[in-house]
C-alpha atoms as a PDB file:
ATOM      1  CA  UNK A   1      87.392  42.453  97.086  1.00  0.00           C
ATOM      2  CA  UNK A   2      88.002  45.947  98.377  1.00  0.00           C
ATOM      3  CA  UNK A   3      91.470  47.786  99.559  1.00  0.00           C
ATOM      4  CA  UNK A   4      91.927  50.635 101.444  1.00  0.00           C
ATOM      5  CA  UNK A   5      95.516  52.364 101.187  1.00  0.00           C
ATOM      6  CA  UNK A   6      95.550  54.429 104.535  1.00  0.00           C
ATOM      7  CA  UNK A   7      97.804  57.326 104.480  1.00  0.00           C
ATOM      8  CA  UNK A   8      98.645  58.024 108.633  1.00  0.00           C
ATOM      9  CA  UNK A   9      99.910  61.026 110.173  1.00  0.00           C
ATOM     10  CA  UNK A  10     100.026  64.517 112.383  1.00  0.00           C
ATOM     11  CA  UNK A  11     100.080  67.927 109.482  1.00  0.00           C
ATOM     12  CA  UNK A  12     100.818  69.426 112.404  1.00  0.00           C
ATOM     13  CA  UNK A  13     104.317  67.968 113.338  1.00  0.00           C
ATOM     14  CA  UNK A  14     107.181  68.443 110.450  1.00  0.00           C
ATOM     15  CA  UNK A  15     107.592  64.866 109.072  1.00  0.00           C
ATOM     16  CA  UNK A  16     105.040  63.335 110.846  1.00  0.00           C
ATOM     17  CA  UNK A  17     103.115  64.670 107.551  1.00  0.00           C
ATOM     18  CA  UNK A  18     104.448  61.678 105.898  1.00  0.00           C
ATOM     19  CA  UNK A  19     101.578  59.377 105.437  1.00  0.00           C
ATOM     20  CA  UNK A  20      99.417  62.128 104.073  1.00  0.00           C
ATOM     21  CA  UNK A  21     101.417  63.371 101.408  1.00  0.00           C
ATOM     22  CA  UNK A  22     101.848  59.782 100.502  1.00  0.00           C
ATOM     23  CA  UNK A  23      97.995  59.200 100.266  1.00  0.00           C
ATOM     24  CA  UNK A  24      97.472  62.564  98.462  1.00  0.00           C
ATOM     25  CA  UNK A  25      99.959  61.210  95.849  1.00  0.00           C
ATOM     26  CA  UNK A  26      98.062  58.033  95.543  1.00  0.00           C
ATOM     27  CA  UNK A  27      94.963  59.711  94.710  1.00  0.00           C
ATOM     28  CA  UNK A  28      93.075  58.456  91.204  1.00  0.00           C
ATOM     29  CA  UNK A  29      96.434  55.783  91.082  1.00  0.00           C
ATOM     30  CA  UNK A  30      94.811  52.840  92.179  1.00  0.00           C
ATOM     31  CA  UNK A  31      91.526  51.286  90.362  1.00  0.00           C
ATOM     32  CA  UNK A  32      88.083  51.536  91.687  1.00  0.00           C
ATOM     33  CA  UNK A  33      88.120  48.926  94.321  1.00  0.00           C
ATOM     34  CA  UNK A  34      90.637  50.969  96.092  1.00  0.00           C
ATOM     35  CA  UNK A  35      89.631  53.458  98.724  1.00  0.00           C
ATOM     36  CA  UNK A  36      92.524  55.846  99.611  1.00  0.00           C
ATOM     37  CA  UNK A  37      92.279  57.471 102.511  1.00  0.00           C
ATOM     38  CA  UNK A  38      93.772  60.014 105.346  1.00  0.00           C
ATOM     39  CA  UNK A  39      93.574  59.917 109.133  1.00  0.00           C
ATOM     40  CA  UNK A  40      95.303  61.609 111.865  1.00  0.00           C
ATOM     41  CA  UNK A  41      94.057  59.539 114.065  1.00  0.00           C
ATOM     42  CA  UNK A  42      95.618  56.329 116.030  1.00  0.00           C
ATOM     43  CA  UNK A  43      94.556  53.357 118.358  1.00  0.00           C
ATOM     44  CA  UNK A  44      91.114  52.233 118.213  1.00  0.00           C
ATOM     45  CA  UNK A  45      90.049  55.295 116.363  1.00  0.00           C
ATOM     46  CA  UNK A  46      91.612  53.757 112.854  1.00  0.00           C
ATOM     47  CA  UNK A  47      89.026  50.781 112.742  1.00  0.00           C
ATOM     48  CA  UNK A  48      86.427  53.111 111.437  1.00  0.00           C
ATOM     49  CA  UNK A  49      88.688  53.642 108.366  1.00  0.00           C
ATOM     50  CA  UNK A  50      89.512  50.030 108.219  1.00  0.00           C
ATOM     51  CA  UNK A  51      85.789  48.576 108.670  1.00  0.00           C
ATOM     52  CA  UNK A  52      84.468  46.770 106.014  1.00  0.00           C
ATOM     53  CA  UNK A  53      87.846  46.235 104.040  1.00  0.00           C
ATOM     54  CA  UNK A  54      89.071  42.844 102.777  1.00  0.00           C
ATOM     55  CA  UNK A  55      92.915  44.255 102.868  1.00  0.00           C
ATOM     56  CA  UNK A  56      94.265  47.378 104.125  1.00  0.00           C
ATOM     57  CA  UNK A  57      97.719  49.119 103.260  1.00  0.00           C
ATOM     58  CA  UNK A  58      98.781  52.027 105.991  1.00  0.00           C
ATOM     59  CA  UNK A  59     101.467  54.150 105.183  1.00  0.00           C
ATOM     60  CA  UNK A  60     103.225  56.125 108.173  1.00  0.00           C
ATOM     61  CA  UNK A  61     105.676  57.453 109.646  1.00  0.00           C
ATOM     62  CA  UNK A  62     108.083  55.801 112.547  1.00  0.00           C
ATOM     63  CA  UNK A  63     110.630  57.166 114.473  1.00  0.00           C
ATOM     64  CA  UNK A  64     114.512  55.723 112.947  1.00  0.00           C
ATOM     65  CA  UNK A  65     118.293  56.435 112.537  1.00  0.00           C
ATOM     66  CA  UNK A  66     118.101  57.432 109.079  1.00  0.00           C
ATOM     67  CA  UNK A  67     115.523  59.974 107.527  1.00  0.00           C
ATOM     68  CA  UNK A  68     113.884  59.279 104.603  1.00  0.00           C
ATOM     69  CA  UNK A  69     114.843  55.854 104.475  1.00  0.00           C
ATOM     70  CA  UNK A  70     111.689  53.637 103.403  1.00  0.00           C
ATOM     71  CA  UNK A  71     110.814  50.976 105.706  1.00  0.00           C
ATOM     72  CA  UNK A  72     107.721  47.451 105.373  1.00  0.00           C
ATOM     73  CA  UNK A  73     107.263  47.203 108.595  1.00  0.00           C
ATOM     74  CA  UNK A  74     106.827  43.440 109.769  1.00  0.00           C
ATOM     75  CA  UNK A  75     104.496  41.883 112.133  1.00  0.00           C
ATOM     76  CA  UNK A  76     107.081  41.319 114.668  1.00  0.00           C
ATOM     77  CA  UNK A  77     107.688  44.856 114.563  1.00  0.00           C
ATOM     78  CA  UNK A  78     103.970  45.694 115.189  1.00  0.00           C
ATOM     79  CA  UNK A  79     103.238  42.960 117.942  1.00  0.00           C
ATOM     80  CA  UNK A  80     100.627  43.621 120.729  1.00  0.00           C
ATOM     81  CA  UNK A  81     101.999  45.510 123.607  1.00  0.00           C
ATOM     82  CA  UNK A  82     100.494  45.268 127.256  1.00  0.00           C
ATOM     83  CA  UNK A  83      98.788  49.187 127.844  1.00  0.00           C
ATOM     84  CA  UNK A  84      97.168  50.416 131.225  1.00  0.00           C
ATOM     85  CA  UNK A  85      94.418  51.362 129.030  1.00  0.00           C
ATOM     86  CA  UNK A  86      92.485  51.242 125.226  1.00  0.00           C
ATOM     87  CA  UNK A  87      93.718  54.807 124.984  1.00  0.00           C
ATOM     88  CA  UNK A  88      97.431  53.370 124.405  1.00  0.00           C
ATOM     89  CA  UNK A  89      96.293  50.641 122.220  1.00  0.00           C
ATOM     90  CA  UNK A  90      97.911  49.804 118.927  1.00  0.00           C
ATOM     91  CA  UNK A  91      97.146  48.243 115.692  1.00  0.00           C
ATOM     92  CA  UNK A  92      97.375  44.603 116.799  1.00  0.00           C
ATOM     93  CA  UNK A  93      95.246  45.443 119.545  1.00  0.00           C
ATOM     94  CA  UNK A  94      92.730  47.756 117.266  1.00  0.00           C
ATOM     95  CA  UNK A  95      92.161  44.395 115.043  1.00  0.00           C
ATOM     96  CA  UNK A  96      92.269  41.639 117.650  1.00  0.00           C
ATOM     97  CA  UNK A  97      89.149  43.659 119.518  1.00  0.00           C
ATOM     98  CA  UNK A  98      87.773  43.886 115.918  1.00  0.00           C
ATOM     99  CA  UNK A  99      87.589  40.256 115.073  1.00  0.00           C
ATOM    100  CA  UNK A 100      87.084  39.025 118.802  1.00  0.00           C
ATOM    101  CA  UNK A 101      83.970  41.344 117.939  1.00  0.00           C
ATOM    102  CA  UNK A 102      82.712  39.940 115.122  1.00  0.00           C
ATOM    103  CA  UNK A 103      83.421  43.084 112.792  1.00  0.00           C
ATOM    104  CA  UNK A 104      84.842  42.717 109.506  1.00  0.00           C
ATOM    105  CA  UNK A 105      88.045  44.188 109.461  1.00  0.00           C
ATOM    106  CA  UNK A 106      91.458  43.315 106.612  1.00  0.00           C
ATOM    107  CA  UNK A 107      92.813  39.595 106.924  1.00  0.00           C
ATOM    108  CA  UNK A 108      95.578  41.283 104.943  1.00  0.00           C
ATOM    109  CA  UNK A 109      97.627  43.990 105.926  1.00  0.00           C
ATOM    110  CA  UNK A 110     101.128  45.338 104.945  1.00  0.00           C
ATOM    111  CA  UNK A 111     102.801  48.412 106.521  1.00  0.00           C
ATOM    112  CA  UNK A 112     104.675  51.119 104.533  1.00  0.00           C
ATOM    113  CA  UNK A 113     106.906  53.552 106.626  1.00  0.00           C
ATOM    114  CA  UNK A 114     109.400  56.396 106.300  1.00  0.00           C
ATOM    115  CA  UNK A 115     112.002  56.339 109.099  1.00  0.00           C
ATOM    116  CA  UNK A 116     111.433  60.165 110.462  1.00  0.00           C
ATOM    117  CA  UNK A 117     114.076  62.317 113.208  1.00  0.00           C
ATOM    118  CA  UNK A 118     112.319  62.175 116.736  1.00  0.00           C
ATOM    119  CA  UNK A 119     112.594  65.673 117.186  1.00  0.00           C
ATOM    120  CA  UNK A 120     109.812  67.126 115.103  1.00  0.00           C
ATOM    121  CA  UNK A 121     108.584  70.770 115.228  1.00  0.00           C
ATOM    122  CA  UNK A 122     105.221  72.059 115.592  1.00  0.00           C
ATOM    123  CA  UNK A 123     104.422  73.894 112.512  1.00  0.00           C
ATOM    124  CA  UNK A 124     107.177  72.499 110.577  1.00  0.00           C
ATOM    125  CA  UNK A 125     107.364  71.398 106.697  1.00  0.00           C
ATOM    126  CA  UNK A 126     108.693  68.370 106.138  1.00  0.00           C
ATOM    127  CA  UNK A 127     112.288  67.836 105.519  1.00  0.00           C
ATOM    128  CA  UNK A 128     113.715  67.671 102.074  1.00  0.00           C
ATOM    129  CA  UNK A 129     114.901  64.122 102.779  1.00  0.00           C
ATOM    130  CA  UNK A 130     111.286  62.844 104.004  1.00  0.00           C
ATOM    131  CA  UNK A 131     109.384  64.864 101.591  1.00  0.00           C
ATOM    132  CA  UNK A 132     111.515  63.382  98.843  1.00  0.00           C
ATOM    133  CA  UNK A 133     110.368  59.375 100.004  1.00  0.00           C
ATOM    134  CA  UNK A 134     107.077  60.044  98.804  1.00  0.00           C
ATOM    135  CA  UNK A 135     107.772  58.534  95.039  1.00  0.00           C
ATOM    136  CA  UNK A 136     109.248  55.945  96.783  1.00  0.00           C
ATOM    137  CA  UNK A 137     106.411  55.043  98.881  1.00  0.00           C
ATOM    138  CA  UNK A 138     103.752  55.464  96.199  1.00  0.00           C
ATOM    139  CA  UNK A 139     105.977  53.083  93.536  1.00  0.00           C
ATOM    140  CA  UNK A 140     105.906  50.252  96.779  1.00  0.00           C
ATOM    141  CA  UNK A 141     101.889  50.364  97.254  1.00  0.00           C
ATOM    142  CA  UNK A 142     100.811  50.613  93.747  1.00  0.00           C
ATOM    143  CA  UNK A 143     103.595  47.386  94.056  1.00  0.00           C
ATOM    144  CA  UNK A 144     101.996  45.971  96.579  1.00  0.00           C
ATOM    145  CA  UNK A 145      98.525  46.420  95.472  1.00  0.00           C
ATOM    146  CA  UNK A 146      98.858  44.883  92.335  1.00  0.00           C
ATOM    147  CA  UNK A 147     100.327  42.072  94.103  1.00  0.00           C
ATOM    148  CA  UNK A 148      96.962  41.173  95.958  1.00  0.00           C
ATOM    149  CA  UNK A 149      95.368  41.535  92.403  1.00  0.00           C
ATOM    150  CA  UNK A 150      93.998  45.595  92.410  1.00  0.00           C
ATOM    151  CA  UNK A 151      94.743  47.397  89.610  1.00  0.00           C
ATOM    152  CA  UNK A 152      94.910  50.539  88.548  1.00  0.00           C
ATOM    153  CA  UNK A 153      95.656  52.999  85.862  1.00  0.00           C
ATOM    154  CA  UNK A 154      98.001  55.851  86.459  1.00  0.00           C
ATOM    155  CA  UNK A 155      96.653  59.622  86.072  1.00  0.00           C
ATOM    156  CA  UNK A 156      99.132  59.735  82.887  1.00  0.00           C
ATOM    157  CA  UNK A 157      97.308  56.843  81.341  1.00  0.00           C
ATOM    158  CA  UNK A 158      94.005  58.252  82.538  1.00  0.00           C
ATOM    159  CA  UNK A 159      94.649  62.005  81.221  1.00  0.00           C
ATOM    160  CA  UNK A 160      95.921  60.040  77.922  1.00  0.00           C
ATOM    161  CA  UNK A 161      92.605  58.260  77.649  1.00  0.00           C
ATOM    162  CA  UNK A 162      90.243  61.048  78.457  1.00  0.00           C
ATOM    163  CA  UNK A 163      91.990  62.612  75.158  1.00  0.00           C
ATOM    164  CA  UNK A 164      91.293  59.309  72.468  1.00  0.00           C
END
């Protein structure tokens, strides 16, 4: 079995940095079967990160009502979407082109989000109320992950053994 947590977003637009920060958190938190990694990328572009993976967890940002606020996003919420073109495609439609062709992509996926202002600067930090989600986010995959039977050791634990 093999997981990859996939921390999503744009370092380039304020909040947007979400996914990122998250990922950088989760860094050496997860066990060795656990690939944690960062893309700014979107559409068809995220199955190379996703390739090969039994189960995937992506952690992003999405546009809500309440900053900060720390969403699961649910299928329904993710559904396919009809797009003039594979430069507008999604996640649904980024896995169904996947497994129509043949390539082994995660039969399990969950969706961690922080709900993020639509206005976002170019250039901007993220705001105190996003930036502070990030414990929130990590506590929820490391959750989640040990759910579907990967575990870890936390860097504490880790920097404690190092030291016996």
């Amino acid at each position: 079995m093999a997981l990859v947590v996939l921390g999503m977003g744009n370092d380039l637009l304020g909040d947007d940095v979400f996914g990122l920060l998250a990922a950088t958190e989760l860094e050496g938190r997860l066990g060795p079967e656990v690939r944690v990694a960062r893309s700014l990328r979107s559409g068809l572009y995220i199955l190379e990160d996703l390739l090969g993976f039994d189960d995937a967890i992506l952690v992003d940002s999405v546009i809500g009502d309440e900053p900060g606020r720390i969403r699961e996003l649910s299928a329904v919420e993710i559904r396919p979407v009809q797009v003039p073109s594979a430069h507008y495609a999604g996640l649904p439609e980024a896995l169904a082109l996947a497994r129509h062709s043949g390539l082994k992509v995660p039969d399990r996926v969950r969706i961690f989000a922080v709900e993020i202002d639509a206005a976002q600067g170019i250039g901007a930090p993220p705001s105190a109320a996003v930036a502070g989600a990030v414990p929130g986010i990590v506590d929820l995959v490391e959750r989640a992950a040990g759910e579907w039977g990967y575990g870890g050791r936390r860097r504490s634990e880790t920097a404690v053994d190092a030291h016996a």
